[in-house]
N, C-alpha and C. Protein backbone atom coordinates (compact mmCIF):
# COMPACT_ATOMS: atom_id res chain seq x y z
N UNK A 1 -30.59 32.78 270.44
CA UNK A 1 -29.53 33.59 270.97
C UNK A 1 -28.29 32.73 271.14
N UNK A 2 -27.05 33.05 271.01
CA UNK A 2 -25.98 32.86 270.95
C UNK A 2 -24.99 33.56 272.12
N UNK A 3 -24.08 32.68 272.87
CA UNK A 3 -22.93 33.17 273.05
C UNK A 3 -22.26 32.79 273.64
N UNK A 4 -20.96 33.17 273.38
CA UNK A 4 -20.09 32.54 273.53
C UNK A 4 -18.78 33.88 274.54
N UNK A 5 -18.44 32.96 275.56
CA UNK A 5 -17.41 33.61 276.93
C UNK A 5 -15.79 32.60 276.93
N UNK A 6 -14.81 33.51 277.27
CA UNK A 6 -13.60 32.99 277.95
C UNK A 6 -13.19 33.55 279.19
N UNK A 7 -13.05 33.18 279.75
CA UNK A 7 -12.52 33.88 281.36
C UNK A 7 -10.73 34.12 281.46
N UNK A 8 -10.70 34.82 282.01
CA UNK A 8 -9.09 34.71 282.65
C UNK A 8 -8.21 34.15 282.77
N UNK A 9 -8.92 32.89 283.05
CA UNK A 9 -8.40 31.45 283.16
C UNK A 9 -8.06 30.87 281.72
N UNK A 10 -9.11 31.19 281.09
CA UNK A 10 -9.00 30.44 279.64
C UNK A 10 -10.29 29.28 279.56
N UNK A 11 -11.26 29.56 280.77
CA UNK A 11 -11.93 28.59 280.44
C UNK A 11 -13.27 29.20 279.71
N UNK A 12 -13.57 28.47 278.54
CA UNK A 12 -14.74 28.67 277.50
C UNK A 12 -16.18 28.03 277.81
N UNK A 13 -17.37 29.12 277.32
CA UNK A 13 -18.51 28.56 277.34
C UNK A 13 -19.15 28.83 276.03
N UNK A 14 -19.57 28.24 275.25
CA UNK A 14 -20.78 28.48 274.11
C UNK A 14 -21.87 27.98 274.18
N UNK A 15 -23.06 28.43 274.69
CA UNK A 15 -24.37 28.51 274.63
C UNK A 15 -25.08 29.33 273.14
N UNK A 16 -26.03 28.00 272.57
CA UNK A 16 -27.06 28.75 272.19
C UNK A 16 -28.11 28.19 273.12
N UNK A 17 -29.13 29.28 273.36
CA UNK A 17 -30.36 28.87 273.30
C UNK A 17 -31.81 29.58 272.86
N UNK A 18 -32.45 28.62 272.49
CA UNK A 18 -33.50 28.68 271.33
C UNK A 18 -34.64 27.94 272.11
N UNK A 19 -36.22 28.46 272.06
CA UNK A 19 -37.28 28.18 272.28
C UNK A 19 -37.69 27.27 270.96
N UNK A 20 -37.21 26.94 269.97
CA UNK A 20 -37.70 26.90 268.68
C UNK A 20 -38.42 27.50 267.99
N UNK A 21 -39.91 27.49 267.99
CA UNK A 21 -40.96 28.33 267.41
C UNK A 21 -41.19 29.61 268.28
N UNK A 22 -41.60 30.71 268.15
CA UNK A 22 -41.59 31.94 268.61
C UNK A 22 -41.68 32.15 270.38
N UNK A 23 -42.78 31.41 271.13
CA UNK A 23 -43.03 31.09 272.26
C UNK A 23 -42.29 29.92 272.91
N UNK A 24 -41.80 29.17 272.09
CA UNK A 24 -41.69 27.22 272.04
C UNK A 24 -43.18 26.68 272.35
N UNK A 25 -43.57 26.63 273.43
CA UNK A 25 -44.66 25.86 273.89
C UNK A 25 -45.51 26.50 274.32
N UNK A 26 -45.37 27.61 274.52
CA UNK A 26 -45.99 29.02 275.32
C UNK A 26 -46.27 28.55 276.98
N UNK A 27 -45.60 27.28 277.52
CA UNK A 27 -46.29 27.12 278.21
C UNK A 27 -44.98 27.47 279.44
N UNK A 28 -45.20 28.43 281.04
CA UNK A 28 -44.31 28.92 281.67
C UNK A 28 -44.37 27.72 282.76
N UNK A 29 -43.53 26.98 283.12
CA UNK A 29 -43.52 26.13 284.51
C UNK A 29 -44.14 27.18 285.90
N UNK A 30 -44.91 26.68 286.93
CA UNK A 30 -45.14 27.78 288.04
C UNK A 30 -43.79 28.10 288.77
N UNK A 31 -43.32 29.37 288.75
CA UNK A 31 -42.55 30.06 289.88
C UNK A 31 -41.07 29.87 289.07
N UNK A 32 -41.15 29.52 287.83
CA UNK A 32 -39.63 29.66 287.35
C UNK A 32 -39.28 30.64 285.93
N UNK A 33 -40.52 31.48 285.48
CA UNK A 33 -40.23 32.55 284.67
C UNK A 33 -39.53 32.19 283.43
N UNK A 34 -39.84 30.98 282.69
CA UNK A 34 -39.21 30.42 281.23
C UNK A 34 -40.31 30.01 280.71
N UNK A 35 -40.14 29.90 279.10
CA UNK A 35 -41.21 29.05 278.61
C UNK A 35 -40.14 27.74 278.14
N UNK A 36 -41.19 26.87 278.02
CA UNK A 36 -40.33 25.54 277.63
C UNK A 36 -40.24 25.63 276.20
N UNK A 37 -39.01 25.02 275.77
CA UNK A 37 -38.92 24.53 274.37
C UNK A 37 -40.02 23.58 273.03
N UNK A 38 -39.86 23.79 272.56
CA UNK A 38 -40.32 22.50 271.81
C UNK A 38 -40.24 21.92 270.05
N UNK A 39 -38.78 21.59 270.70
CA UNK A 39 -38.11 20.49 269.99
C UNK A 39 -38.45 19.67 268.99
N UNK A 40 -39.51 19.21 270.13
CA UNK A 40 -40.19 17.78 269.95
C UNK A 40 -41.21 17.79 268.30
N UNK A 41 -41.79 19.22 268.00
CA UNK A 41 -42.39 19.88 267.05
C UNK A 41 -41.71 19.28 266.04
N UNK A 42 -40.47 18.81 265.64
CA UNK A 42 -39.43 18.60 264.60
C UNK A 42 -39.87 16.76 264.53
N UNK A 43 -40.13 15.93 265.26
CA UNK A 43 -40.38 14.73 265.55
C UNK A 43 -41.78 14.56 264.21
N UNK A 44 -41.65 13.49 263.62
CA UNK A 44 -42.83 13.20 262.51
C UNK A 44 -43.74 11.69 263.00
N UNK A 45 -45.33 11.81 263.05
CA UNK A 45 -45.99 10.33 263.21
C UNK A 45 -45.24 9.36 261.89
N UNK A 46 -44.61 9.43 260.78
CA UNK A 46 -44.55 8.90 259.93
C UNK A 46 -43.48 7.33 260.91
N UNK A 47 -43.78 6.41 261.03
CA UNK A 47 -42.75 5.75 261.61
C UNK A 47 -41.76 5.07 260.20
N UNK A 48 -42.43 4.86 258.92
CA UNK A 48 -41.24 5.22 257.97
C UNK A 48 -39.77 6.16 257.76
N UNK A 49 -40.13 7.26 258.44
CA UNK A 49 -39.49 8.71 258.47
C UNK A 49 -38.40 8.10 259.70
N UNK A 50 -36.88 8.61 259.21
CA UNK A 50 -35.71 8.32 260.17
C UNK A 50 -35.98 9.03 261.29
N UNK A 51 -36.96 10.46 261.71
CA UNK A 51 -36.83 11.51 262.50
C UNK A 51 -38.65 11.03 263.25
N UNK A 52 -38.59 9.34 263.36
CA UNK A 52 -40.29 9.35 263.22
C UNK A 52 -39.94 9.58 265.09
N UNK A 53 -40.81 9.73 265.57
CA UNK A 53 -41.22 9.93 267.01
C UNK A 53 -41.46 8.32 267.97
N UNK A 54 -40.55 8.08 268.54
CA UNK A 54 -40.13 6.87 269.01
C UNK A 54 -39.16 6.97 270.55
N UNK A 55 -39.31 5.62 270.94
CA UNK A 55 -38.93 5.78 272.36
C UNK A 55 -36.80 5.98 271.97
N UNK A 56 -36.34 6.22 273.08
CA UNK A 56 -35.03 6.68 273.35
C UNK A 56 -34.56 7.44 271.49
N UNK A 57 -34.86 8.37 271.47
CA UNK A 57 -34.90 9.27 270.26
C UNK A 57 -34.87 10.75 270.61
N UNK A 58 -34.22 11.41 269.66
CA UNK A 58 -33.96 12.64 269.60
C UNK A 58 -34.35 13.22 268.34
N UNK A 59 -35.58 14.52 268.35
CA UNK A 59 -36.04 15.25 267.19
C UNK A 59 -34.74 15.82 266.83
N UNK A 60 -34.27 15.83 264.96
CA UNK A 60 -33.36 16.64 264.76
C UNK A 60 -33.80 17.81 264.79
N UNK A 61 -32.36 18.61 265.18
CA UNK A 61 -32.12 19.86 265.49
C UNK A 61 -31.02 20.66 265.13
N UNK A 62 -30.84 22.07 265.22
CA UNK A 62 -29.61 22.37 264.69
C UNK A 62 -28.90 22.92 265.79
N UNK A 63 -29.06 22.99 266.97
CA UNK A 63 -28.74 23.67 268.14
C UNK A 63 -27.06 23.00 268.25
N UNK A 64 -26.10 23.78 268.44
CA UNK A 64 -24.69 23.51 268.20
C UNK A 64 -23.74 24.42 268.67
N UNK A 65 -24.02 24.39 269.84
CA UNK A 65 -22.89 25.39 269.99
C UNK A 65 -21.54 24.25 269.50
N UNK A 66 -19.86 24.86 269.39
CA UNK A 66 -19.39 23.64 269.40
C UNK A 66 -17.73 24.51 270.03
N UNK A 67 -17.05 23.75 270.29
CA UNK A 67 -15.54 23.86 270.35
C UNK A 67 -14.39 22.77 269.62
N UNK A 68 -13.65 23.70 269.16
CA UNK A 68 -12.67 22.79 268.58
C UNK A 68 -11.45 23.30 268.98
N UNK A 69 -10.02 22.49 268.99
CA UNK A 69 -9.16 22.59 269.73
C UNK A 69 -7.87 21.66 268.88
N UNK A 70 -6.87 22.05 268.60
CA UNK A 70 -5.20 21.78 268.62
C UNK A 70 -4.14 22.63 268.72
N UNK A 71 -3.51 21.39 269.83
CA UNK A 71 -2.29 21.50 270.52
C UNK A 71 -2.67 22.78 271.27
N UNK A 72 -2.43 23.59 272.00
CA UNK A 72 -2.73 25.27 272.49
C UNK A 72 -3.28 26.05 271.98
N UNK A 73 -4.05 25.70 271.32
CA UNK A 73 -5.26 26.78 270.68
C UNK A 73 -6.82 26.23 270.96
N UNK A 74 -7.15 27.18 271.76
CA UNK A 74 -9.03 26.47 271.78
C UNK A 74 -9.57 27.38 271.29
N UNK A 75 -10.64 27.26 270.44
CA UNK A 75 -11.88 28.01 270.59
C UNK A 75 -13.27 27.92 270.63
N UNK A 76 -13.81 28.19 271.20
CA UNK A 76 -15.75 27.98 271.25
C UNK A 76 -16.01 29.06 270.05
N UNK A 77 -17.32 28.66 269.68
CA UNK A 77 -17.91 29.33 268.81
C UNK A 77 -19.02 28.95 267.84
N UNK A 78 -20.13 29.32 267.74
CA UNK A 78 -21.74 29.14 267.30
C UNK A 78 -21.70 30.13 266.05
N UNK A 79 -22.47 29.20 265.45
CA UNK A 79 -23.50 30.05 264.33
C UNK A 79 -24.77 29.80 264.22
N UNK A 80 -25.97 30.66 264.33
CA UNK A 80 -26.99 30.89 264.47
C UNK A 80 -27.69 30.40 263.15
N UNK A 81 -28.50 30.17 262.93
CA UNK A 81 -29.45 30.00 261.68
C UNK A 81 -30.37 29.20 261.23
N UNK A 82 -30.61 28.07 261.60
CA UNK A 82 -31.61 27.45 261.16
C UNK A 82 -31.27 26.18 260.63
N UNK A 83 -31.58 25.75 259.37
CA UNK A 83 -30.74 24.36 259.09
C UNK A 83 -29.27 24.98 258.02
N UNK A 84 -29.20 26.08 258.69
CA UNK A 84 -27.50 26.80 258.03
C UNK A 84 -26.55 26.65 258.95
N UNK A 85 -26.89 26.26 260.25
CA UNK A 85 -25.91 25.90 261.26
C UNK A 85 -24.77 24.79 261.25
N UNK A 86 -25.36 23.50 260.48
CA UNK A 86 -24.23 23.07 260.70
C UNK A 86 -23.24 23.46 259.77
N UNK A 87 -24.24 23.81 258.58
CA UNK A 87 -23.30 24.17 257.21
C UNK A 87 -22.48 25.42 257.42
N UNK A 88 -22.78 26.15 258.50
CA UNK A 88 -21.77 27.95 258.65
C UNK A 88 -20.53 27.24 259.54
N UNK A 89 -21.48 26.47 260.34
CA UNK A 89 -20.18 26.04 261.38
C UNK A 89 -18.72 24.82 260.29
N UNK A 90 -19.57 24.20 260.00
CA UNK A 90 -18.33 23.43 259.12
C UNK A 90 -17.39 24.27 258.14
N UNK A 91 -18.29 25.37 257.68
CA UNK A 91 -17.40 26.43 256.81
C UNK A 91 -16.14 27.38 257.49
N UNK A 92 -17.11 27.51 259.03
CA UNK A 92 -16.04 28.16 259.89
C UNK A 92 -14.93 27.32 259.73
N UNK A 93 -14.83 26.05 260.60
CA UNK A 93 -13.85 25.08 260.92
C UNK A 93 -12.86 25.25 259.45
N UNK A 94 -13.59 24.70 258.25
CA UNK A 94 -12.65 25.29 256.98
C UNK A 94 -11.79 26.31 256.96
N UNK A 95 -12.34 27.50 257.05
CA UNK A 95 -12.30 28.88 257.04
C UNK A 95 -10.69 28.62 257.81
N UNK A 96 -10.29 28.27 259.24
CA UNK A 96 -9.63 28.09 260.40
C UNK A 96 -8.22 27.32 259.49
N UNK A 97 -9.05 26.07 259.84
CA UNK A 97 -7.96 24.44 259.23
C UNK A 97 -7.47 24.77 258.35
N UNK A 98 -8.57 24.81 257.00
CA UNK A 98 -8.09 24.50 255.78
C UNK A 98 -7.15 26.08 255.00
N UNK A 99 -7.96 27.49 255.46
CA UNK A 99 -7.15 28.78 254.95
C UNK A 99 -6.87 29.49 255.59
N UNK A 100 -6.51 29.21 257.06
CA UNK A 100 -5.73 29.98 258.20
C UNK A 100 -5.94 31.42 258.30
N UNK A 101 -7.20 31.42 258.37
CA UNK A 101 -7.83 32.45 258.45
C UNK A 101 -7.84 32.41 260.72
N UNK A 102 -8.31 33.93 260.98
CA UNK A 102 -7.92 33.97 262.26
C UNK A 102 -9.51 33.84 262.37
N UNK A 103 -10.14 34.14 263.46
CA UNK A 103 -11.80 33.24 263.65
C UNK A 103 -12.28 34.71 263.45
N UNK A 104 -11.82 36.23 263.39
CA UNK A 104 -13.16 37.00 262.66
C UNK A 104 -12.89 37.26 260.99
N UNK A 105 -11.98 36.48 260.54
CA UNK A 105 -11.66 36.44 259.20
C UNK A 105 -13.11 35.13 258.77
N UNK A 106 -12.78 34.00 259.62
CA UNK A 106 -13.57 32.94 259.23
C UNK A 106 -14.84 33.03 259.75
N UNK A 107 -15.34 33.99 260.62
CA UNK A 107 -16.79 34.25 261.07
C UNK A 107 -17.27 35.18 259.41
N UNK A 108 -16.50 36.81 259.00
CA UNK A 108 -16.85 37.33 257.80
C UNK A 108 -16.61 36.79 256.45
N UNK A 109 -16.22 35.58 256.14
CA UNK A 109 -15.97 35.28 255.32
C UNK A 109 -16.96 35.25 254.16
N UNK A 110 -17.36 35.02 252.85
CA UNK A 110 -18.45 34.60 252.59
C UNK A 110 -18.74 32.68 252.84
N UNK A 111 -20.35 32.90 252.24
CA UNK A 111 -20.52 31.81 253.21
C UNK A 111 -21.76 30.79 251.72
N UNK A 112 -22.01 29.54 252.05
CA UNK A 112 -23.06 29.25 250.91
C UNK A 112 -24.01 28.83 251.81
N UNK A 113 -25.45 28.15 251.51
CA UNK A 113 -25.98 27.60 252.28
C UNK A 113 -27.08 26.57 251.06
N UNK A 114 -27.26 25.43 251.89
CA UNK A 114 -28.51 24.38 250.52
C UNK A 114 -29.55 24.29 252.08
N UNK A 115 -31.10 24.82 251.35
CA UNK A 115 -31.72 24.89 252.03
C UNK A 115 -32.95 23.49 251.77
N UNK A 116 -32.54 22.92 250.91
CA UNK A 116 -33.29 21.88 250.96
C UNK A 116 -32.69 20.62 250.76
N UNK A 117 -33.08 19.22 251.16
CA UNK A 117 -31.98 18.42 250.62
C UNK A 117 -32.29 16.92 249.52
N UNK A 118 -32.76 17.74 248.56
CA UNK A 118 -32.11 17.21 247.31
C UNK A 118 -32.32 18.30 246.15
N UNK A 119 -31.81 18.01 245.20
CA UNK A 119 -31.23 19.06 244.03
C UNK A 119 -30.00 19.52 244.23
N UNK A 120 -29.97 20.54 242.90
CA UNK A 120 -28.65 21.14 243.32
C UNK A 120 -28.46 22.49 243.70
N UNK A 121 -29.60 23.11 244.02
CA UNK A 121 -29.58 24.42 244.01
C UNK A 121 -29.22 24.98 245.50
N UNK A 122 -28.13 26.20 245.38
CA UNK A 122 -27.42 26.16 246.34
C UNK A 122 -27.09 28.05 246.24
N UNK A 123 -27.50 28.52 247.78
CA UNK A 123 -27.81 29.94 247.61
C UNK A 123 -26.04 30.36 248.06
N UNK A 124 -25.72 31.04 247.41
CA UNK A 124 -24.09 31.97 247.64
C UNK A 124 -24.01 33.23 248.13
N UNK A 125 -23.45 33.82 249.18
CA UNK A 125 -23.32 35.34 249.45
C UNK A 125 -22.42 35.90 248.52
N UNK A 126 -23.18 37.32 248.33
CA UNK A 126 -22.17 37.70 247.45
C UNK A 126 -20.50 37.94 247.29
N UNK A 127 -20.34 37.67 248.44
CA UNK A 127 -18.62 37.60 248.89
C UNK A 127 -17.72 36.74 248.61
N UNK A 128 -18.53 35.18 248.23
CA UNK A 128 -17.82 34.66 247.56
C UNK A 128 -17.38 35.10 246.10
N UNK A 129 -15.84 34.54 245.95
CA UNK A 129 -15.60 35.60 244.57
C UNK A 129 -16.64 34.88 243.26
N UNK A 130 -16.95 36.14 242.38
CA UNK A 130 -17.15 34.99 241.42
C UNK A 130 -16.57 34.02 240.48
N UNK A 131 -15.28 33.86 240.11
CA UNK A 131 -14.55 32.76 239.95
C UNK A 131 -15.19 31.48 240.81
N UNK A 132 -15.28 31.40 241.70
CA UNK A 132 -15.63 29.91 242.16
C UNK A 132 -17.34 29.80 241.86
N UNK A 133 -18.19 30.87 241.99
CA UNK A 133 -19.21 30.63 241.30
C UNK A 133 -19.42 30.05 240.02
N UNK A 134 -18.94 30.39 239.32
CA UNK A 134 -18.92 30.05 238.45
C UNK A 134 -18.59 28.60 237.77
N UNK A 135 -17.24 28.07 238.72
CA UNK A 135 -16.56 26.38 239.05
C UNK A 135 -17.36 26.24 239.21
N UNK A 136 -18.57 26.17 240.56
CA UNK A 136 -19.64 25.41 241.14
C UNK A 136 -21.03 25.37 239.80
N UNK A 137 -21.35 26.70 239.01
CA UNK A 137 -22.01 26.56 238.12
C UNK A 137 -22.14 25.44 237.10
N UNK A 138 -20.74 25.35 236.34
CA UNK A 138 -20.11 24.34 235.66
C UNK A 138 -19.91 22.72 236.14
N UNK A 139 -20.13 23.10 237.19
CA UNK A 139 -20.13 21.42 237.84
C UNK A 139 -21.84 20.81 237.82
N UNK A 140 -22.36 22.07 237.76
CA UNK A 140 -24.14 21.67 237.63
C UNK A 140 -24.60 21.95 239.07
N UNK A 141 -24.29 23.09 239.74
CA UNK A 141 -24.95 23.84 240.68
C UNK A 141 -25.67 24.48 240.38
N UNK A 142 -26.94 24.84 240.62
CA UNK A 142 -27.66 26.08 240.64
C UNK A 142 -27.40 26.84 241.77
N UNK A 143 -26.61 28.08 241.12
CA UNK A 143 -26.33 29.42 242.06
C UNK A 143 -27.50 30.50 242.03
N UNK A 144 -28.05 30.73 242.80
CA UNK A 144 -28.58 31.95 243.47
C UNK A 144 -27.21 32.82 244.57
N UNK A 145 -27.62 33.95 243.98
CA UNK A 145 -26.30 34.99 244.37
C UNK A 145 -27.16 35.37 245.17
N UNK A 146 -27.03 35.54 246.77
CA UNK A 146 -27.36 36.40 247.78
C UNK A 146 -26.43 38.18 248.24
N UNK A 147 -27.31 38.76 248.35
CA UNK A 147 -26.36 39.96 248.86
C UNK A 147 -25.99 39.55 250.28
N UNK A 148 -24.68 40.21 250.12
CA UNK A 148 -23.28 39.97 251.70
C UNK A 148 -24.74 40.20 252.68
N UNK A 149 -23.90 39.84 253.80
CA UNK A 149 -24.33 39.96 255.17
C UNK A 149 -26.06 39.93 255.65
N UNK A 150 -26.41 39.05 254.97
CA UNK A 150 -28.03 38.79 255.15
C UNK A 150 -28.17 37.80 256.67
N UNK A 151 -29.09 37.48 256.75
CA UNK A 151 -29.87 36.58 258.17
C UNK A 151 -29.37 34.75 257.27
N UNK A 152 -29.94 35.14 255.55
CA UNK A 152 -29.44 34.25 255.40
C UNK A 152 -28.70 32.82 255.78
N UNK A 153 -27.42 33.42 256.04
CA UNK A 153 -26.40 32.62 255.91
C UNK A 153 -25.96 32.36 257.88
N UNK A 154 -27.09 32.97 258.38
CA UNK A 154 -26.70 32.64 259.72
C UNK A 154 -25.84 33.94 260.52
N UNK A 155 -25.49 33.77 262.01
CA UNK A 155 -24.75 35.16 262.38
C UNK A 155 -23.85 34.23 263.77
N UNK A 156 -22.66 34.21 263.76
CA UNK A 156 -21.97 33.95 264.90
C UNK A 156 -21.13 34.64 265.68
N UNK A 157 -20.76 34.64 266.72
CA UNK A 157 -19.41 34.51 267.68
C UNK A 157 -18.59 34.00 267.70
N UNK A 158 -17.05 33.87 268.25
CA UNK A 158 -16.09 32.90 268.46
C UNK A 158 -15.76 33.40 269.68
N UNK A 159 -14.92 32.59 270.39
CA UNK A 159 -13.93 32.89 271.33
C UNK A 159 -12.77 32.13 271.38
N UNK A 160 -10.83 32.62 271.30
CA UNK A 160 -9.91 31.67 271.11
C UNK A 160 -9.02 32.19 272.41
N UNK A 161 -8.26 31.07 272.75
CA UNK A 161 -7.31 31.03 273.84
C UNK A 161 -6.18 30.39 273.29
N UNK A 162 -4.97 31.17 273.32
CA UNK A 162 -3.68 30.31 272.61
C UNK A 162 -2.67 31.11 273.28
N UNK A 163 -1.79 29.51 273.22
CA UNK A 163 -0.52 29.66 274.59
C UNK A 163 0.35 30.60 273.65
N UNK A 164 1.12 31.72 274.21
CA UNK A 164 2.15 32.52 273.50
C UNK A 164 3.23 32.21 274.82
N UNK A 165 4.18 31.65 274.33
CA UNK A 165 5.21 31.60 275.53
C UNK A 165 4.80 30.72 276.68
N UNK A 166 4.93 31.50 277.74
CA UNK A 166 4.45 30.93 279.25
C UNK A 166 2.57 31.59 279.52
N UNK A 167 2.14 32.60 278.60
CA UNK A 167 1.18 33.23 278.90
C UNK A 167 -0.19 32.84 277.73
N UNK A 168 -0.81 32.92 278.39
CA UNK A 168 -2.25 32.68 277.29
C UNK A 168 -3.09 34.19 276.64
N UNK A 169 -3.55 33.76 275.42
CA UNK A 169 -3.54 35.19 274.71
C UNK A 169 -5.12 35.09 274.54
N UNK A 170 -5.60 35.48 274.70
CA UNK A 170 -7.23 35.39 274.69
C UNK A 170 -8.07 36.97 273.21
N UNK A 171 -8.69 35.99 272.46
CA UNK A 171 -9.47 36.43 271.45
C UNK A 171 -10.76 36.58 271.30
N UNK A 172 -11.95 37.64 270.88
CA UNK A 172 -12.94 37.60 271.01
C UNK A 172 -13.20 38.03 269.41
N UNK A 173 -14.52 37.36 268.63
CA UNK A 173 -15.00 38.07 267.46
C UNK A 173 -16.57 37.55 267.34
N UNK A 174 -17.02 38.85 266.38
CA UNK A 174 -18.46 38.97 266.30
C UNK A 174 -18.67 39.26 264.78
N UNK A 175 -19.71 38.85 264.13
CA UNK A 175 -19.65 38.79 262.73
C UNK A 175 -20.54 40.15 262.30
N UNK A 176 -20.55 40.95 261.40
CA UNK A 176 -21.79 41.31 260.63
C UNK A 176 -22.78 41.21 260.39
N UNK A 177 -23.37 39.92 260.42
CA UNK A 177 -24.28 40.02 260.17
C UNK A 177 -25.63 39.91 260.56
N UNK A 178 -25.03 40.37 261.88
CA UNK A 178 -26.04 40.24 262.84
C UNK A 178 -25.67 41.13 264.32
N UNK A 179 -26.27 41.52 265.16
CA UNK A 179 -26.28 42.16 265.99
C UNK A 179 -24.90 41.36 266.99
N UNK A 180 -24.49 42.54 267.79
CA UNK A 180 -23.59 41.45 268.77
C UNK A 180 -22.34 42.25 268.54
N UNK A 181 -21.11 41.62 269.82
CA UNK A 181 -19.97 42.35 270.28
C UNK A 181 -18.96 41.53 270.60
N UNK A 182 -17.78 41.57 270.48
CA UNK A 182 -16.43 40.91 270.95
C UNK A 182 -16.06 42.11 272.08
N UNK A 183 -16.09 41.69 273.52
CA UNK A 183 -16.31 42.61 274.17
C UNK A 183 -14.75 42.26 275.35
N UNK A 184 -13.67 42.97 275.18
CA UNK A 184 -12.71 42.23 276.16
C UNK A 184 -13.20 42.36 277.59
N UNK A 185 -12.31 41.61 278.67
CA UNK A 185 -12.31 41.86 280.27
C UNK A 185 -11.31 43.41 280.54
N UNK A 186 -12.42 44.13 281.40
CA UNK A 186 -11.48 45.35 281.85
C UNK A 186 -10.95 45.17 282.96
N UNK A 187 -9.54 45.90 282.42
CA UNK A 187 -8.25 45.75 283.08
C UNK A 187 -8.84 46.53 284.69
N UNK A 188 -8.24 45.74 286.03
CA UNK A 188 -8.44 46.06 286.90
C UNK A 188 -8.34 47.44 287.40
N UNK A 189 -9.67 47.74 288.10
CA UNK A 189 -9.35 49.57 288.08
C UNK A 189 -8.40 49.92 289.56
N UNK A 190 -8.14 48.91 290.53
CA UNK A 190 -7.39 48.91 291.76
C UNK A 190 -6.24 47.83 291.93
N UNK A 191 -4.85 48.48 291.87
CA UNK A 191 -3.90 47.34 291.92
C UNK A 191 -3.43 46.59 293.16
């Protein structure tokens, strides 16, 4: 689960959180109604292996919520998915930086994802145009064409705060492809 808040103020929160495997651990602490995570599942005996299970170490993970920020513009914002997270989130940041896209332009955008890591084979939503499929073909990609808005490619939120004048302008967006709402603050019902 994902999400991401701005307040009034302008101050931002992005939470994901994830049990990992369906239960995580199945196991509930007494008198506190959670099950614990487990992370640790991602950790390998191989002590060859960079991800081997060792003292002051961290199992990789994709858990990310993140925020990024210049000059008067902040925004929080997650993408959900699996090992597509960091790759949706770096596409977002693109999406933003590099084609000034506004954050539910760069949440629907299309999106790619490489689900394994080596080769070249590399799955595409269908939204990317095909002109660049095709560049990436020619370079010696293997494209698999995904249909738009799958689980695929992951599902996020944003939230942005940017100074207009003396006043702060506050933004909410929610993607397709996945359940979920950009939901504003209602205006006070007593003045």
């Amino acid at each position: 689960m994902y999400l991401c808040a701005i307040d009034r103020h302008g101050n931002i929160a992005s939470l994901i959180q994830s049990l990992y495997e369906g239960f995580g651990t199945a196991i509930v602490p007494a008198g506190t109604g959670f099950a614990l995570q487990n992370r640790g599942a991602l950790f390998t005996l191989d002590p060859a292996h960079p991800n081997a299970l060792a003292p002051r170490k961290r199992p990789l993970h994709t858990i990310i919520p993140a925020f990024m920020q210049k000059d008067d513009v902040r925004i929080g914002f997650g993408i959900m998915g699996a090992f597509n997270q960091a790759q949706a989130h770096a596409q977002f940041v693109a999406n933003i930086v590099d084609y000034g896209m506004d954050i539910q332009q760069a949440l629907e955008a299309g999106r790619f994802t490489k689900a394994t890591f080596d080769g070249a084979d590399v799955a595409i939503e269908a939204l990317v145009p095909e002109s660049t499929r095709r560049e990436l073909a020619a370079l010696g990609h293997e494209i698999t064409v995904m249909p738009p808005r799958t689980g695929t490619f992951g599902s996020g939120q944003a939230v942005m705060s940017e100074r207009s004048g003396v006043h702060d302008i506050h933004y909410g967006a929610s993607e397709p492809r996945h359940d979920g709402a950009a939901i504003p603050e209602a205006p006070p019902v007593f003045l």
